[in-house]
PDB file of N, CA and C in Angstrom:
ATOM      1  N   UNK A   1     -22.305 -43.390 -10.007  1.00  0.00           N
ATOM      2  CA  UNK A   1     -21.203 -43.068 -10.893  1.00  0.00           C
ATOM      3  C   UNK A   1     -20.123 -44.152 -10.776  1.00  0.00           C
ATOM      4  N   UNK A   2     -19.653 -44.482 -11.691  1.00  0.00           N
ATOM      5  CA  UNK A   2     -18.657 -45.547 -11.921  1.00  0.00           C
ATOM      6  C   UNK A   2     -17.296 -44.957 -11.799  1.00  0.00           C
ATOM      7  N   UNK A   3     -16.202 -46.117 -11.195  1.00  0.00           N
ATOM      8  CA  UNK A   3     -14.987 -45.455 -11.257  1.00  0.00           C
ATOM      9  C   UNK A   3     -13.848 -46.111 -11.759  1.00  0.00           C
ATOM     10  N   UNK A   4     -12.527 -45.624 -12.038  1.00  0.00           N
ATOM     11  CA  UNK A   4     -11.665 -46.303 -12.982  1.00  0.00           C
ATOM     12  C   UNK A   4     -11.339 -47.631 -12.218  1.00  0.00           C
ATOM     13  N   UNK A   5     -11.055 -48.716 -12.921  1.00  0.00           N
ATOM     14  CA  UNK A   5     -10.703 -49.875 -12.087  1.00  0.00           C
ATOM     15  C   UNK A   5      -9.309 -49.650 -11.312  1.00  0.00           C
ATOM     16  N   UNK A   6      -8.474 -48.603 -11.481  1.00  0.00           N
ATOM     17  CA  UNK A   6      -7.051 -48.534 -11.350  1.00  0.00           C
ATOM     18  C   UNK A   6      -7.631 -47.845  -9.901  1.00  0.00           C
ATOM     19  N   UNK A   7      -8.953 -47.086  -9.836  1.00  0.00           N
ATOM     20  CA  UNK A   7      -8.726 -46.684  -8.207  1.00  0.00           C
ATOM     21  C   UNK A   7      -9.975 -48.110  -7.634  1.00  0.00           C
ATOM     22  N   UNK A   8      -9.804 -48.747  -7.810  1.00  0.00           N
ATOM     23  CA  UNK A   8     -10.085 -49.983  -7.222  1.00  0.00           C
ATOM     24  C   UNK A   8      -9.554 -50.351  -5.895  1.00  0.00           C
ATOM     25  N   UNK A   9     -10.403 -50.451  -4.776  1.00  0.00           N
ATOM     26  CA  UNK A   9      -9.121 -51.269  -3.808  1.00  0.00           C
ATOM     27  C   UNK A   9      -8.686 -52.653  -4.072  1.00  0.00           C
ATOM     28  N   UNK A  10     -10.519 -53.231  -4.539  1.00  0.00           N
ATOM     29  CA  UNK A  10     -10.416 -54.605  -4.667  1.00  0.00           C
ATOM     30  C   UNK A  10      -9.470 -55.189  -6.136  1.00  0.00           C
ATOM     31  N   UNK A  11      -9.016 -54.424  -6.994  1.00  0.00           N
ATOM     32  CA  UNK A  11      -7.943 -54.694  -7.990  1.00  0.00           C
ATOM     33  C   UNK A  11      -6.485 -54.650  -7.447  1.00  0.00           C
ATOM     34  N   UNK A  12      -6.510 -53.967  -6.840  1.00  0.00           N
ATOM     35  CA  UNK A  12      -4.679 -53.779  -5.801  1.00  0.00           C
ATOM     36  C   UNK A  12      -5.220 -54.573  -5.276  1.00  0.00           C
ATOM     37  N   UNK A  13      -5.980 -55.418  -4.169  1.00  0.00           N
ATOM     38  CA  UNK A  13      -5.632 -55.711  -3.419  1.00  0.00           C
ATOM     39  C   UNK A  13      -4.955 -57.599  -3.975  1.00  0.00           C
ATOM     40  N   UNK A  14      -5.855 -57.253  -4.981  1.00  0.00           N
ATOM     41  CA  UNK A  14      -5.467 -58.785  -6.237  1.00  0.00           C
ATOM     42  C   UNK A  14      -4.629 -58.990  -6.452  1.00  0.00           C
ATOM     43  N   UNK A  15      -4.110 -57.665  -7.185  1.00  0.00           N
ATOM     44  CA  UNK A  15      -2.770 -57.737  -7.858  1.00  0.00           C
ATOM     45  C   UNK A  15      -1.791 -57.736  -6.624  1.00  0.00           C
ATOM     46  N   UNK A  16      -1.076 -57.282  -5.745  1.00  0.00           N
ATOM     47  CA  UNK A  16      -0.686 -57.210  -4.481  1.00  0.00           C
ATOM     48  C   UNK A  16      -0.589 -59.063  -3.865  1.00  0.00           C
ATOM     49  N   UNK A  17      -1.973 -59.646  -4.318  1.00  0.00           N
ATOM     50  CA  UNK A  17      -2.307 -60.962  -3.768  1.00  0.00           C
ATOM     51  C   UNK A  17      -1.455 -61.753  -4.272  1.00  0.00           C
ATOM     52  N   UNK A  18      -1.319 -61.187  -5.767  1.00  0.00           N
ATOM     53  CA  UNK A  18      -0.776 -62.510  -7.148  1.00  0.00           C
ATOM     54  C   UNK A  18       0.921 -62.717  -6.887  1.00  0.00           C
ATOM     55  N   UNK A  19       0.623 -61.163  -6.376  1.00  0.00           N
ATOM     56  CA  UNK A  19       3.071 -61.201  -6.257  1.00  0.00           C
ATOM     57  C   UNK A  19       3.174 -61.809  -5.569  1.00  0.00           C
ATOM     58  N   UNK A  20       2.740 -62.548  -4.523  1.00  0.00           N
ATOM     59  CA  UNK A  20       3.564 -63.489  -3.598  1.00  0.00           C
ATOM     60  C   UNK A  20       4.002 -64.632  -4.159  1.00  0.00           C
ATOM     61  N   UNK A  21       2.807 -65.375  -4.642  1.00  0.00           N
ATOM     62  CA  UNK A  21       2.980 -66.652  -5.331  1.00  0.00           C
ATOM     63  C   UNK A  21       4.170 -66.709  -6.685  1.00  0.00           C
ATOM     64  N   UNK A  22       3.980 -65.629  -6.893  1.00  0.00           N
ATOM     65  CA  UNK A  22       4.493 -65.327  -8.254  1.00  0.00           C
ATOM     66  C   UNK A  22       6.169 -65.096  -7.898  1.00  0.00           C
ATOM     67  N   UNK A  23       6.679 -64.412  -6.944  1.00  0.00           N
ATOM     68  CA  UNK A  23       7.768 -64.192  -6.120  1.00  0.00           C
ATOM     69  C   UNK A  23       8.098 -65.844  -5.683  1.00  0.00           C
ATOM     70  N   UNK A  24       7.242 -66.673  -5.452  1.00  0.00           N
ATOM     71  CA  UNK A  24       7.555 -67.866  -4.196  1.00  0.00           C
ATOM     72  C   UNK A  24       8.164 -68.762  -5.583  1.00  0.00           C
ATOM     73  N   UNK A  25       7.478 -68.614  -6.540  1.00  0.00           N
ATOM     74  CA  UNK A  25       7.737 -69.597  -7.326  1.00  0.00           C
ATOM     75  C   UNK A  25       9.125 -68.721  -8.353  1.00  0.00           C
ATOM     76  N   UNK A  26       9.516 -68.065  -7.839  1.00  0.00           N
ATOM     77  CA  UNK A  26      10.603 -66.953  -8.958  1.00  0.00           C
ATOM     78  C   UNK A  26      11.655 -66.795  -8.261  1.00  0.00           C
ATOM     79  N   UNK A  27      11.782 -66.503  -6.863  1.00  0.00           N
ATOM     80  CA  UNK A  27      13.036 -66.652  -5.524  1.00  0.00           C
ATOM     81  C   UNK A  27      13.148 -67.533  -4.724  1.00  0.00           C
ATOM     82  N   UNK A  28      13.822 -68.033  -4.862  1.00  0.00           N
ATOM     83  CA  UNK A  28      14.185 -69.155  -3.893  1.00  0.00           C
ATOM     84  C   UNK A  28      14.035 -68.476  -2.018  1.00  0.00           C
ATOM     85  N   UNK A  29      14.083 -67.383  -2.144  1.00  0.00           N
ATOM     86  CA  UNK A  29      14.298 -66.860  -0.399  1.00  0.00           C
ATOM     87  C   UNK A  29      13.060 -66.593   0.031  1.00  0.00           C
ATOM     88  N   UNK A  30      12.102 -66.815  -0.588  1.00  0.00           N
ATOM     89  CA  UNK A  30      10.283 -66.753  -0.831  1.00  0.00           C
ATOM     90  C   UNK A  30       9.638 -67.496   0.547  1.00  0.00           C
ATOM     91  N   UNK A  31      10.501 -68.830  -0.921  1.00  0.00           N
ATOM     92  CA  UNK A  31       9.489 -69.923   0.014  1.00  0.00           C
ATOM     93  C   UNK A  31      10.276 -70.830   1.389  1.00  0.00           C
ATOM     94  N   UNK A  32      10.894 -70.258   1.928  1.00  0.00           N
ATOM     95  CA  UNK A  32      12.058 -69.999   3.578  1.00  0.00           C
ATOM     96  C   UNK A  32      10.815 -70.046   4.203  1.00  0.00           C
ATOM     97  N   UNK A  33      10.321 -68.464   4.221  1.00  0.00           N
ATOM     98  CA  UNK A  33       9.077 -68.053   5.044  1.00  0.00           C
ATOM     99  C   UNK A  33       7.646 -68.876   4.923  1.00  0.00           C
ATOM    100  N   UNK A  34       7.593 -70.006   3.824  1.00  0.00           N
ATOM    101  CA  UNK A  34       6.053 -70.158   4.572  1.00  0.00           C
ATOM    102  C   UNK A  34       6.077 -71.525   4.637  1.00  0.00           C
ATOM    103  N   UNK A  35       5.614 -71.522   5.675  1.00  0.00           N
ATOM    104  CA  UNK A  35       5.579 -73.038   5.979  1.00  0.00           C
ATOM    105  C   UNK A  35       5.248 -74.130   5.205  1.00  0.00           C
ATOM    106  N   UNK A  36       4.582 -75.478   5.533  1.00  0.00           N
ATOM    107  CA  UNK A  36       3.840 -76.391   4.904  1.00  0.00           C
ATOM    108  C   UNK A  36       2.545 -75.836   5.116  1.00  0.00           C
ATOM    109  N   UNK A  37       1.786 -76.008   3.885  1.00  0.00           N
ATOM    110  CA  UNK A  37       0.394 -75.864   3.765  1.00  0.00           C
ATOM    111  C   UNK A  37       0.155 -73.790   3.966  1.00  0.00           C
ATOM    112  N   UNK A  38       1.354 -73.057   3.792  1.00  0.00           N
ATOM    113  CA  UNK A  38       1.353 -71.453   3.941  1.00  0.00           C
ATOM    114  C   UNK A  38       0.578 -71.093   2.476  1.00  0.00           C
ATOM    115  N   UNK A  39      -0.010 -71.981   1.195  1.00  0.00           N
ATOM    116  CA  UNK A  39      -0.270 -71.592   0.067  1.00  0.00           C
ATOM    117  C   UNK A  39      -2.042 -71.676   0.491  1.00  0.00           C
ATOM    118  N   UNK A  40      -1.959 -72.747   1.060  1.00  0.00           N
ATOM    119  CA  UNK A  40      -3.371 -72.856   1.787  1.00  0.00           C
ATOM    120  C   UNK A  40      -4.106 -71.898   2.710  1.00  0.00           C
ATOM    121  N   UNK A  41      -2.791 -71.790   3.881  1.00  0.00           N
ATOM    122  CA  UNK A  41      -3.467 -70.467   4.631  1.00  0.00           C
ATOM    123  C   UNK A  41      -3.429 -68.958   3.809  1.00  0.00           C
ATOM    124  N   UNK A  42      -2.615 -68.917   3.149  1.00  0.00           N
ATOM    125  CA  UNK A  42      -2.806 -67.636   2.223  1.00  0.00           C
ATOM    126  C   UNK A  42      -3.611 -67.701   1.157  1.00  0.00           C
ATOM    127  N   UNK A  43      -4.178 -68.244   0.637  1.00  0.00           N
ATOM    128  CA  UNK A  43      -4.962 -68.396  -0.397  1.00  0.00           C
ATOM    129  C   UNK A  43      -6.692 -68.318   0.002  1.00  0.00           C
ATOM    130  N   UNK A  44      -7.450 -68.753   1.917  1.00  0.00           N
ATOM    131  CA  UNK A  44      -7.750 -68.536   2.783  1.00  0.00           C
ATOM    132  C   UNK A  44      -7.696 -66.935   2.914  1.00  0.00           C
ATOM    133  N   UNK A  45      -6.808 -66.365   3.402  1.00  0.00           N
ATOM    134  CA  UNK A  45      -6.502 -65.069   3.985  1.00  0.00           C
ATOM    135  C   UNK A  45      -7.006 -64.062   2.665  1.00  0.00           C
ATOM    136  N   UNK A  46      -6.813 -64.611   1.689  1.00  0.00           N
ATOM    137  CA  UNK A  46      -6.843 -63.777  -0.264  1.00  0.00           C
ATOM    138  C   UNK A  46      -8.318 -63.481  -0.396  1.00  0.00           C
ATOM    139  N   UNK A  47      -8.851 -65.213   0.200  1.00  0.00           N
ATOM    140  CA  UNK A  47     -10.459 -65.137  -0.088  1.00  0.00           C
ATOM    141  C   UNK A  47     -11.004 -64.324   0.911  1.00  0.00           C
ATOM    142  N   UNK A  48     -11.182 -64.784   1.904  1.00  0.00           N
ATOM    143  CA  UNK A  48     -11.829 -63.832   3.025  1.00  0.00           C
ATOM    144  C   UNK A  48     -11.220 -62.363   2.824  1.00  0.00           C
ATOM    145  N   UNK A  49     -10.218 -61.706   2.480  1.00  0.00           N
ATOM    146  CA  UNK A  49      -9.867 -59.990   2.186  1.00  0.00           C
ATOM    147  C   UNK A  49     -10.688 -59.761   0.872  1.00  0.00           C
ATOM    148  N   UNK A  50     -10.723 -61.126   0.046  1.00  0.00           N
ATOM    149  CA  UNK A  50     -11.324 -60.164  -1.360  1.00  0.00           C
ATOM    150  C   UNK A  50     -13.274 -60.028  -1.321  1.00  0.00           C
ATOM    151  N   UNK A  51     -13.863 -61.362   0.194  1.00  0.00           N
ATOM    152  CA  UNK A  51     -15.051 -61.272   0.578  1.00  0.00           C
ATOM    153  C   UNK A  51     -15.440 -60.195   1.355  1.00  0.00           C
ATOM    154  N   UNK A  52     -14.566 -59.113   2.149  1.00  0.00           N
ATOM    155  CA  UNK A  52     -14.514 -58.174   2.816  1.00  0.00           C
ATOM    156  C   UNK A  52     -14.900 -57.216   2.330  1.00  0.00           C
ATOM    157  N   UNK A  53     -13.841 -57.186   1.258  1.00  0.00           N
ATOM    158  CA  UNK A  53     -13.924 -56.179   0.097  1.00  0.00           C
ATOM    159  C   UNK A  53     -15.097 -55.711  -0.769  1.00  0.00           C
ATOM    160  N   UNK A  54     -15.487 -56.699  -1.011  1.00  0.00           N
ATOM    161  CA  UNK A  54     -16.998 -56.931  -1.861  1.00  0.00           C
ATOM    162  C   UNK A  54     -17.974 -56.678  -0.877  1.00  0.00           C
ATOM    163  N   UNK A  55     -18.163 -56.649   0.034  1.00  0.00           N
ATOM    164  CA  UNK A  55     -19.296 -56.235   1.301  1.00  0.00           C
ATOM    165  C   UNK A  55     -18.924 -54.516   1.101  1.00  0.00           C
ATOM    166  N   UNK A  56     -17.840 -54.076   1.272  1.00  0.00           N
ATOM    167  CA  UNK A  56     -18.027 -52.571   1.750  1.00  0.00           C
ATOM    168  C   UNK A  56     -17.954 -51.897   0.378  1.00  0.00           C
ATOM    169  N   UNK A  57     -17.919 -52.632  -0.944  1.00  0.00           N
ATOM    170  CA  UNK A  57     -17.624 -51.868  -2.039  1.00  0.00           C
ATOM    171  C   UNK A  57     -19.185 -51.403  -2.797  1.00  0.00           C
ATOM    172  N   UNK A  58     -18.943 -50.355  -2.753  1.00  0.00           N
ATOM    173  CA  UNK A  58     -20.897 -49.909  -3.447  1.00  0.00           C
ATOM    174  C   UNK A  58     -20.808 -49.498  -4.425  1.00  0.00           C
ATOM    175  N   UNK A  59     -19.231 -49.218  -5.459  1.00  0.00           N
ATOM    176  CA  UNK A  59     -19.427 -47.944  -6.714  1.00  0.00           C
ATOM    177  C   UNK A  59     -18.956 -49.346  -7.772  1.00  0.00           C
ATOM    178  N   UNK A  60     -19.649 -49.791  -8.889  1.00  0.00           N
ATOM    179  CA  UNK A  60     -19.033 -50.293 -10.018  1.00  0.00           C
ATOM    180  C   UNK A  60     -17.593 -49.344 -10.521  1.00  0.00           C
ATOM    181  N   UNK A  61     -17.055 -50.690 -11.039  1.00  0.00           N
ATOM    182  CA  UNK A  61     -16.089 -49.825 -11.853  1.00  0.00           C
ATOM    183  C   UNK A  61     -16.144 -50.279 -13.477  1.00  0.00           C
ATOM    184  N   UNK A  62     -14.837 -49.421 -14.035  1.00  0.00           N
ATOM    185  CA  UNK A  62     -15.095 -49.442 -14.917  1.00  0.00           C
ATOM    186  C   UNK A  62     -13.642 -49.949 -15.920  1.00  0.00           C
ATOM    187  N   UNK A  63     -13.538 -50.174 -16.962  1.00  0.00           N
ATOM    188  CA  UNK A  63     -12.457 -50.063 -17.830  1.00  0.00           C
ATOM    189  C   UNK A  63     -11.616 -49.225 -18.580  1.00  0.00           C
ATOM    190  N   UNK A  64     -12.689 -48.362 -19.323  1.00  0.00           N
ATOM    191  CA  UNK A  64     -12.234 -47.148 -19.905  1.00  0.00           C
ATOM    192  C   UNK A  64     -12.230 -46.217 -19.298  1.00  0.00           C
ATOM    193  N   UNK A  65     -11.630 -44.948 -19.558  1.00  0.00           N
ATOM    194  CA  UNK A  65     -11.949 -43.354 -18.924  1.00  0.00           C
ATOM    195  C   UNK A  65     -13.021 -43.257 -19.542  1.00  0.00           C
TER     196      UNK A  65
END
C-alpha cells in the first residue's frame, strides 16, 4: 500500500535539508556558524541521511490522496 508523500520521512527530511542553505544565503547570522567548506560537510551529512533513508524505507509513496 502506498502512502501520501506528506507522511514521508524522506520528503521532510529534504525539505528540512533545503532551509539551511536557503536561510544561509537569506540571513546574514546563517553563515557566522559554518565554517569554510561547512556547505561541503553538510551537503555530505544531506547525502548520507537521505542514503539511510532509502535503505529503511519499504512503502512507495504517492502524490494524490
Amino acid at each position: 500500500m502506498d502512502k501520501h508523500i506528506f507522511k514521508s520521512r524522506t520528503f521532510w527530511f529534504n525539505v528540512a535539508a533545503a532551509l539551511l542553505p536557503l536561510l544561509a544565503d537569506n540571513v546574514e547570522l546563517v553563515r557566522d556558524y559554518l565554517p569554510d567548506g561547512g556547505y561541503l560537510v553538510y551537503m555530505c551529512l544531506v547525502s548520507a541521511g537521505n542514503v539511510y533513508l532509502r535503505t529503511v524505507t519499504t512503502t512507495p509513496v504517492r502524490l494524490k490522496r
